[in-house]
N, C-alpha and C. Protein backbone atom coordinates (compact mmCIF):
# COMPACT_ATOMS: atom_id res chain seq x y z
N UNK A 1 2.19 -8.35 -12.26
CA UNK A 1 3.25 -9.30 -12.05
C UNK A 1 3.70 -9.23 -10.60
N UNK A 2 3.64 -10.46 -9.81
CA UNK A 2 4.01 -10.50 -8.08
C UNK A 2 5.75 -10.12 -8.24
N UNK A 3 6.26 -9.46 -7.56
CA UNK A 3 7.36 -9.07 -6.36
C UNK A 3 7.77 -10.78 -6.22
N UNK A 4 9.25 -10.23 -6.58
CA UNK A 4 10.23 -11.51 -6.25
C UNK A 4 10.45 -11.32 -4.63
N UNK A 5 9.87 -10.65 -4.02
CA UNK A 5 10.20 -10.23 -2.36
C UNK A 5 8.72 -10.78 -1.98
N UNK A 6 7.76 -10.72 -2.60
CA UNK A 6 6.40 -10.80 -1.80
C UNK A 6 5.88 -12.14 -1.77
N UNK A 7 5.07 -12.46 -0.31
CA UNK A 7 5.16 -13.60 0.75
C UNK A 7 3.99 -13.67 -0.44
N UNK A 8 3.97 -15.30 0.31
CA UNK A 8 2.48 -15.52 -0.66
C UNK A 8 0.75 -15.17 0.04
N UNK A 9 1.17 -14.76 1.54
CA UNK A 9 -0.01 -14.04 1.64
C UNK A 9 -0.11 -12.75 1.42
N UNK A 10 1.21 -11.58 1.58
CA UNK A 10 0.84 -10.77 0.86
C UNK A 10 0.55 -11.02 -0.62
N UNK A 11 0.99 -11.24 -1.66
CA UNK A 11 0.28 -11.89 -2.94
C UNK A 11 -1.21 -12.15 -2.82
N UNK A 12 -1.26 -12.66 -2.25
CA UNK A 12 -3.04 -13.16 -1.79
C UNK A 12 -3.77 -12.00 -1.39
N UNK A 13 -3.16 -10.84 -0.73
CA UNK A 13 -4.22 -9.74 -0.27
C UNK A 13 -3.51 -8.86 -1.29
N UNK A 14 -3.03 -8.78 -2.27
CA UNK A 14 -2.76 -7.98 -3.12
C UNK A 14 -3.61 -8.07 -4.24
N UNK A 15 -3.63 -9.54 -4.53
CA UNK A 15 -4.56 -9.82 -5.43
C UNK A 15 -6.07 -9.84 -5.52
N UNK A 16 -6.28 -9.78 -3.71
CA UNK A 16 -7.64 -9.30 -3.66
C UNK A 16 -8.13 -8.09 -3.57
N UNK A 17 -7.19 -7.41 -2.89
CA UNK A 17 -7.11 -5.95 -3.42
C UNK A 17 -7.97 -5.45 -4.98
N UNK A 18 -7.46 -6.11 -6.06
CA UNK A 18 -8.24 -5.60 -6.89
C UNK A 18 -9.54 -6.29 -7.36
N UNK A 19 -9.99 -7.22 -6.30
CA UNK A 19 -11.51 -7.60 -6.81
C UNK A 19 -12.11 -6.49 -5.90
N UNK A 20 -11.82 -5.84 -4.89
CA UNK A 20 -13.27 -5.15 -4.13
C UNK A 20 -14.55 -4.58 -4.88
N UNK A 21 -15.74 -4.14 -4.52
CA UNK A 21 -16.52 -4.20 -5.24
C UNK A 21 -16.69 -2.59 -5.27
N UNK A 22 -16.26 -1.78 -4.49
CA UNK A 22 -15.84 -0.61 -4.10
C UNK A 22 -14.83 0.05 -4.18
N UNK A 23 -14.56 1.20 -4.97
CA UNK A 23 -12.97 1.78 -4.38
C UNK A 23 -13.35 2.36 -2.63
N UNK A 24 -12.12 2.14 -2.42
CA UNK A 24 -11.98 2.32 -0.72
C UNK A 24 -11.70 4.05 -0.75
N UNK A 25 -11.80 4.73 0.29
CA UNK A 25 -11.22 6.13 0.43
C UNK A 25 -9.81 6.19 -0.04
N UNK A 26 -9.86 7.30 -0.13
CA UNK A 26 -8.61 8.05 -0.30
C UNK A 26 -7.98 7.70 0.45
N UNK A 27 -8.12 7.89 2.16
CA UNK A 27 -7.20 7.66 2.89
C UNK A 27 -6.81 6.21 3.04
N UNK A 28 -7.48 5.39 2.71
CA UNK A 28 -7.40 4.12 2.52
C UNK A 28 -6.58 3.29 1.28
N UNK A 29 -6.79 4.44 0.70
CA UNK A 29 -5.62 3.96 -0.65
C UNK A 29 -4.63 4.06 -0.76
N UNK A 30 -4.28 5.41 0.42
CA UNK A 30 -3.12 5.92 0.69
C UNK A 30 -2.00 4.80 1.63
N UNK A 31 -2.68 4.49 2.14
CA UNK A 31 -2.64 3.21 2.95
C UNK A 31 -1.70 2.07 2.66
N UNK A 32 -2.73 1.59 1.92
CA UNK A 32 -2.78 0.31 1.05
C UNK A 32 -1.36 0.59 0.66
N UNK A 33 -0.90 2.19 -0.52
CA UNK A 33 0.37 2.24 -1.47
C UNK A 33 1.50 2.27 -0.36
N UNK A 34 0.98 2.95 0.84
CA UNK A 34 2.39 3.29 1.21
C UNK A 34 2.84 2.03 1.77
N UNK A 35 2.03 0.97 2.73
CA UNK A 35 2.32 -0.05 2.73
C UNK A 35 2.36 -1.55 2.07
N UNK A 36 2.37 -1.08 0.65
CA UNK A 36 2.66 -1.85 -0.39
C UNK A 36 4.18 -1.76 -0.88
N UNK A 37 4.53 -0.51 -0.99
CA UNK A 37 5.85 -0.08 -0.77
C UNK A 37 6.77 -0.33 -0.07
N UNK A 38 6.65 -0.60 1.28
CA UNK A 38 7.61 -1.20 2.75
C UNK A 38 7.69 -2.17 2.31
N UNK A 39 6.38 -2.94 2.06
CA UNK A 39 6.36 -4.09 2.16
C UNK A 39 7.24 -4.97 1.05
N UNK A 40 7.06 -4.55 -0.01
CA UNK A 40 7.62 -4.95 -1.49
C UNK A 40 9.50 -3.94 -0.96
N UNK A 41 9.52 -4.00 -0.08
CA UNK A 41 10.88 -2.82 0.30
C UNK A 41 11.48 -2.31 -0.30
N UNK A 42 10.41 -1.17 -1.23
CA UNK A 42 10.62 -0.30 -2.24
C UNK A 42 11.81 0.35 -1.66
N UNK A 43 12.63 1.41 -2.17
CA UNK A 43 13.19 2.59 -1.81
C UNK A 43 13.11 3.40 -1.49
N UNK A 44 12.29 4.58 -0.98
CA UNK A 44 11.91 6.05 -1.28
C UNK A 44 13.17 7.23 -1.57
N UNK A 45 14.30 6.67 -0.96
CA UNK A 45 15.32 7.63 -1.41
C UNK A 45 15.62 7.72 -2.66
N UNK A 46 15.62 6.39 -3.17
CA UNK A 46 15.61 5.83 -4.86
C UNK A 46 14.99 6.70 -5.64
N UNK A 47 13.47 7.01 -4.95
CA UNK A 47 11.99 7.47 -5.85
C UNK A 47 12.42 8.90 -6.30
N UNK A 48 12.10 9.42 -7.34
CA UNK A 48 11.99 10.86 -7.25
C UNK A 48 10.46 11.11 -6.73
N UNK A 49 10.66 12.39 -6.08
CA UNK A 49 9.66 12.94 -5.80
C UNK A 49 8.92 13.73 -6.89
N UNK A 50 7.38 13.60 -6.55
CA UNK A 50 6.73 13.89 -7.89
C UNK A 50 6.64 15.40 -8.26
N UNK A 51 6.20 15.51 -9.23
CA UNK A 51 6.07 17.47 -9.22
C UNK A 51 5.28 17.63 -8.94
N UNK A 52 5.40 19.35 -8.43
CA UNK A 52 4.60 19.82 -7.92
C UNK A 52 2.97 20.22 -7.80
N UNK A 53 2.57 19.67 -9.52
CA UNK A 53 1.13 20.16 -10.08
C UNK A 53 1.13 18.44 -9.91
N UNK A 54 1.69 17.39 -9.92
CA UNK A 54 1.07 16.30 -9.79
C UNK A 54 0.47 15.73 -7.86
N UNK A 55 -0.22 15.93 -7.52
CA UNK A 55 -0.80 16.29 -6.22
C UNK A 55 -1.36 14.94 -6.05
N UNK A 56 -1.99 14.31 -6.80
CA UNK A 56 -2.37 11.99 -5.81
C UNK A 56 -0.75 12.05 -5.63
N UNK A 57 0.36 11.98 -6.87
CA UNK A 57 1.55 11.28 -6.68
C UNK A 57 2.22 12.01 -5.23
N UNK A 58 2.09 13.00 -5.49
CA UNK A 58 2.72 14.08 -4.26
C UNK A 58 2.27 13.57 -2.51
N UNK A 59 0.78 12.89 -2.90
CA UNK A 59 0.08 12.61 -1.52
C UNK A 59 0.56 11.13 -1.17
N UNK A 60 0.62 10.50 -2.21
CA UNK A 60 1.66 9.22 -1.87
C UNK A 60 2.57 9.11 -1.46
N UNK A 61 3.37 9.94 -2.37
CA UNK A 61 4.60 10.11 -1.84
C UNK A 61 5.13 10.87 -0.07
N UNK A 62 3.96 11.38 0.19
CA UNK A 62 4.47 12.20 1.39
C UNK A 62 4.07 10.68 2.51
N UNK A 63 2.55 10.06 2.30
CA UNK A 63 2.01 9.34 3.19
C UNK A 63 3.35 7.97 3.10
N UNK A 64 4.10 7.80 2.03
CA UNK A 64 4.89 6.77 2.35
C UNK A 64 5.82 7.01 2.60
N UNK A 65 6.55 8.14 2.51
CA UNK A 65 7.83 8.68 3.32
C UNK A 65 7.15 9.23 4.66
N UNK A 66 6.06 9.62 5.20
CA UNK A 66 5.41 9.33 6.75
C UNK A 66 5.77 8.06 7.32
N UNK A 67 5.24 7.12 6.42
CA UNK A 67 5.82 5.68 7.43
C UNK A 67 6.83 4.96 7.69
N UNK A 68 7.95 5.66 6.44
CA UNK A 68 9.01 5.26 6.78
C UNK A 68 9.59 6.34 7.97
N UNK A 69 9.67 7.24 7.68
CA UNK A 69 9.55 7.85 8.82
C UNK A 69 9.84 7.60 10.09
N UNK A 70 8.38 6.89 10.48
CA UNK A 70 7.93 6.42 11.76
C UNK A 70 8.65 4.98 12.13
N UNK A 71 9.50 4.90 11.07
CA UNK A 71 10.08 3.01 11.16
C UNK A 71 9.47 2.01 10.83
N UNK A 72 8.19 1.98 10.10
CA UNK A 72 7.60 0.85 9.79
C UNK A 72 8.66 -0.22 9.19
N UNK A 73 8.46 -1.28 9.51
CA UNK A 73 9.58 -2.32 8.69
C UNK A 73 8.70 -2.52 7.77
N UNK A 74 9.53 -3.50 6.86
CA UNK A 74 8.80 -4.62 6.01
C UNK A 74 7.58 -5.55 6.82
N UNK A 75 7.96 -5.86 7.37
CA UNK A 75 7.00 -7.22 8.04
C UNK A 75 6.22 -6.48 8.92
N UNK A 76 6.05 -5.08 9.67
CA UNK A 76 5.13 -4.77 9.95
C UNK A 76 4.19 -4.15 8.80
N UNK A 77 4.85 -4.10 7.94
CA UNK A 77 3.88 -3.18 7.01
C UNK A 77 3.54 -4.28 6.05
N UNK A 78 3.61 -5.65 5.59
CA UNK A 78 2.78 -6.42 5.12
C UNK A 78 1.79 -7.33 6.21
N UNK A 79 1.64 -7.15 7.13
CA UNK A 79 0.86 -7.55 8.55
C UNK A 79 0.34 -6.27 8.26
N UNK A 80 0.24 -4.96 8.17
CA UNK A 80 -0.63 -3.96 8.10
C UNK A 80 -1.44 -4.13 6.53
N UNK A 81 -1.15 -4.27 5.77
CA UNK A 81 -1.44 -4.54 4.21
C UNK A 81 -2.41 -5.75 4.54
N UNK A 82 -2.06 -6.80 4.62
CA UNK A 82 -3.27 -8.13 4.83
C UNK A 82 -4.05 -7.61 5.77
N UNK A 83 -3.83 -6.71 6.76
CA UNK A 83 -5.40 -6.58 7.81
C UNK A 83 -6.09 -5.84 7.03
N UNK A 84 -5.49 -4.61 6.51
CA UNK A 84 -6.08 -3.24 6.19
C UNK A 84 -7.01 -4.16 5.06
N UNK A 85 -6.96 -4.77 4.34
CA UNK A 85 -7.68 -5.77 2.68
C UNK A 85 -8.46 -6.44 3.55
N UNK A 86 -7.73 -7.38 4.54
CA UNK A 86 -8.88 -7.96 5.17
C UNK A 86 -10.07 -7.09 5.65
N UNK A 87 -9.68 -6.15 6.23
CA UNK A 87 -10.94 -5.08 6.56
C UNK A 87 -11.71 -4.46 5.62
N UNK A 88 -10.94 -4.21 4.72
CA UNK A 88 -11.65 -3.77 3.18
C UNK A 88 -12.87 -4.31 2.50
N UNK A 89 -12.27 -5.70 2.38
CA UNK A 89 -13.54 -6.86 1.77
C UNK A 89 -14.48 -6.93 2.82
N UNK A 90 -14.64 -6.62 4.05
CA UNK A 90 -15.53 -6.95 5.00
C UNK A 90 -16.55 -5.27 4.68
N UNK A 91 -15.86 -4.53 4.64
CA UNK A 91 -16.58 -3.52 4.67
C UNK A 91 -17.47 -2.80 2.95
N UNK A 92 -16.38 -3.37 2.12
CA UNK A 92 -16.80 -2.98 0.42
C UNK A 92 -17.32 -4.42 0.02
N UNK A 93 -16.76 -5.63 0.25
CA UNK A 93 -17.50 -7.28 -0.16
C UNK A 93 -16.19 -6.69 -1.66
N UNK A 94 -16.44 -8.40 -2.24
CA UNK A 94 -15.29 -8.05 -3.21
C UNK A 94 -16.77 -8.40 -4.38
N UNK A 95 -16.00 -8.62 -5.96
CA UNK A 95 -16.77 -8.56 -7.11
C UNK A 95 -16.85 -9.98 -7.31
């Protein structure tokens, strides 16, 4: 279900997101969530942080409190989300 916040080209690279024909790396997925998150202008203070034996959620969670961090806005981080997909399908092709 699309985000009452999300543009209709993010929508569009979200949704292509799940045709690739490939899963992308790790670090690439990491990517994708944390700036899916800005972008959709999740919370992270909101989030609980995951436990400690749960280690993907834990790696998410750290890589998207990294970019907030660093100040990513919203609008830079759905301009990062449509390139990063755009680069994706070029490199995996979608299904």
């Amino acid at each position: 279900m699309a985000e009452a916040s999300r543009s209709p080209a993010l929508q569009k690279a979200w949704d292509s997101a799940l045709t690739l024909a490939k899963a992308p790396s790790n670090e690439e997925k990491l990517d994708m969530y944390a700036y899916g998150k800005i972008a959709d202008q999740k919370d992270i203070n909101g989030t609980a942080k995951p436990g400690m034996f749960d280690m993907v959620g834990k790696a998410k969670y750290n890589h998207w409190k990294k970019l907030v961090d660093e100040g990513v806005t919203p609008e830079q981080a759905e301009a990062k989300y449509i390139e990063l997909v755009e680069t994706l399908k070029g490199k995996y092709g979608t299904k």
